[in-house]
Each structure stands twice: as C-alpha cells, then as structure tokens.
Protein backbone atom coordinates (compact mmCIF):
# COMPACT_ATOMS: atom_id res chain seq x y z
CA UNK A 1 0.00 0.00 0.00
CA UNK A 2 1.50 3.40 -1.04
CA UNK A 3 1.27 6.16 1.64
CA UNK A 4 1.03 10.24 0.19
CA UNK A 5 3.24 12.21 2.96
CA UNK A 6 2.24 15.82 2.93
CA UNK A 7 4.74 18.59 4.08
CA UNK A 8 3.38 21.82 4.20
CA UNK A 9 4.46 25.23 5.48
CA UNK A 10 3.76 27.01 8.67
CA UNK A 11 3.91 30.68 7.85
CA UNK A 12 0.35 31.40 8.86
CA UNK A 13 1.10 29.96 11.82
CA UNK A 14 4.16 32.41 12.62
CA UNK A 15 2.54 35.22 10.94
CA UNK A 16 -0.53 34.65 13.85
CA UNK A 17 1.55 34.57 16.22
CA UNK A 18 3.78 37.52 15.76
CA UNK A 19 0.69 39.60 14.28
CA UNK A 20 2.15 40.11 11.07
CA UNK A 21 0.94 40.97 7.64
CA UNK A 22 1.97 39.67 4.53
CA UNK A 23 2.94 43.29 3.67
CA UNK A 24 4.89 43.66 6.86
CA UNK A 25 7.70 40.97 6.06
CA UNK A 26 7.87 41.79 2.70
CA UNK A 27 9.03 44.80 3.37
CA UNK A 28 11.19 43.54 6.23
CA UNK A 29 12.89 41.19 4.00
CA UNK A 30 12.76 41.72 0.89
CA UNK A 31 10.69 39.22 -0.44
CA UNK A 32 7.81 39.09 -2.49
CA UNK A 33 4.31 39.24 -1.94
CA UNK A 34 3.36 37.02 -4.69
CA UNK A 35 6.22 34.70 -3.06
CA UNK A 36 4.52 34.87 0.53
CA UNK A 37 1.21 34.64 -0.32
CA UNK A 38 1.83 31.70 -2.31
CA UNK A 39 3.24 29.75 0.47
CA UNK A 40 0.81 31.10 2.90
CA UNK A 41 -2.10 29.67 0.85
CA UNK A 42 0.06 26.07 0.09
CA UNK A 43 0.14 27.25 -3.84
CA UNK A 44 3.68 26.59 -4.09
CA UNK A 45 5.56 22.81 -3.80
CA UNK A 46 9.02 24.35 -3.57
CA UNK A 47 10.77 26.80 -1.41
CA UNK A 48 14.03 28.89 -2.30
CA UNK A 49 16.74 28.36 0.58
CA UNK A 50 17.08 32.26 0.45
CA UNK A 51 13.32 32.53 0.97
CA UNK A 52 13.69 29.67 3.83
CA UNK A 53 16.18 31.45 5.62
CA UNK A 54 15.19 34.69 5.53
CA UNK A 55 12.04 33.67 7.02
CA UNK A 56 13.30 31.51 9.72
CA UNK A 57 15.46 34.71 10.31
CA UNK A 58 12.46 36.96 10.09
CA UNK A 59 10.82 34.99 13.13
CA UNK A 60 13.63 33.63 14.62
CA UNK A 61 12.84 29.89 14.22
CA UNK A 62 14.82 26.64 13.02
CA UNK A 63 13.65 25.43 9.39
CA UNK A 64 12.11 22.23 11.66
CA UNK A 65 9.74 24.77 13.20
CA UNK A 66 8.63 26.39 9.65
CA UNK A 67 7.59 22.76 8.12
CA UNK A 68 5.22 20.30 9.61
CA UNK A 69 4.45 17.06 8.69
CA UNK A 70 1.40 15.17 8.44
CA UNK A 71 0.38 12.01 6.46
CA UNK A 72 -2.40 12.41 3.85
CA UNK A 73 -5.72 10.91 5.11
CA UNK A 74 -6.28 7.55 3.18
C-alpha cells in the first residue's frame, strides 16, 4: 500500500503569532508578496533556501519549526 506524505508550510502559523501581515515581512525582508502569499495559501511545492532562511530569520525559528508534517488521510 502506497502512503502520500504531505509537508506543508507554517507561515500562517508564525505570521498569527507575531501579528504580522503579509505586507509587513515583505518589506522587512525583501521578499515578495506574490512569493509569501503563495506559500501562505500552500500554492507553491518548492521553497528557495534564500526565501527559507530569511524567514526563519524573520521569526527567529529553526527550518524544523517552519515545516510540519502530516500524512495524507487515506
């Protein structure tokens, strides 16, 4: 039996808890909007390791604290 893994993204997650807007770490770091609110809404499959680590900078957290993983419901 084949088992689909999902690994998604927790940047509403930070951006809740540190009251932040989309438009508020854009212009803190430089990245896009279009870039963050893909990966807020799950829209993208891939992340840059620039965009990775400035966010992990952004909210001072470890790349194992931006991901999460849960198995897909069978």
């Amino acid at each position: 039996m084949k088992v689909n893994n999902m690994i998604k993204n927790k940047l509403f997650h930070w951006m809740d808890k540190q009251k932040v807007s989309i438009s508020e770490i854009s212009k803190d770091t430089g990245l896009s909007r279009t870039t963050l609110t893909d990966l807020k809404f799950h829209r993208t499959a891939r992340i840059d390791l620039r965009t990775l680590e400035s966010l992990c900078q952004y909210f001072n957290i470890t790349p194992g604290e931006f991901f999460e993983y849960k198995p897909k419901e069978k």
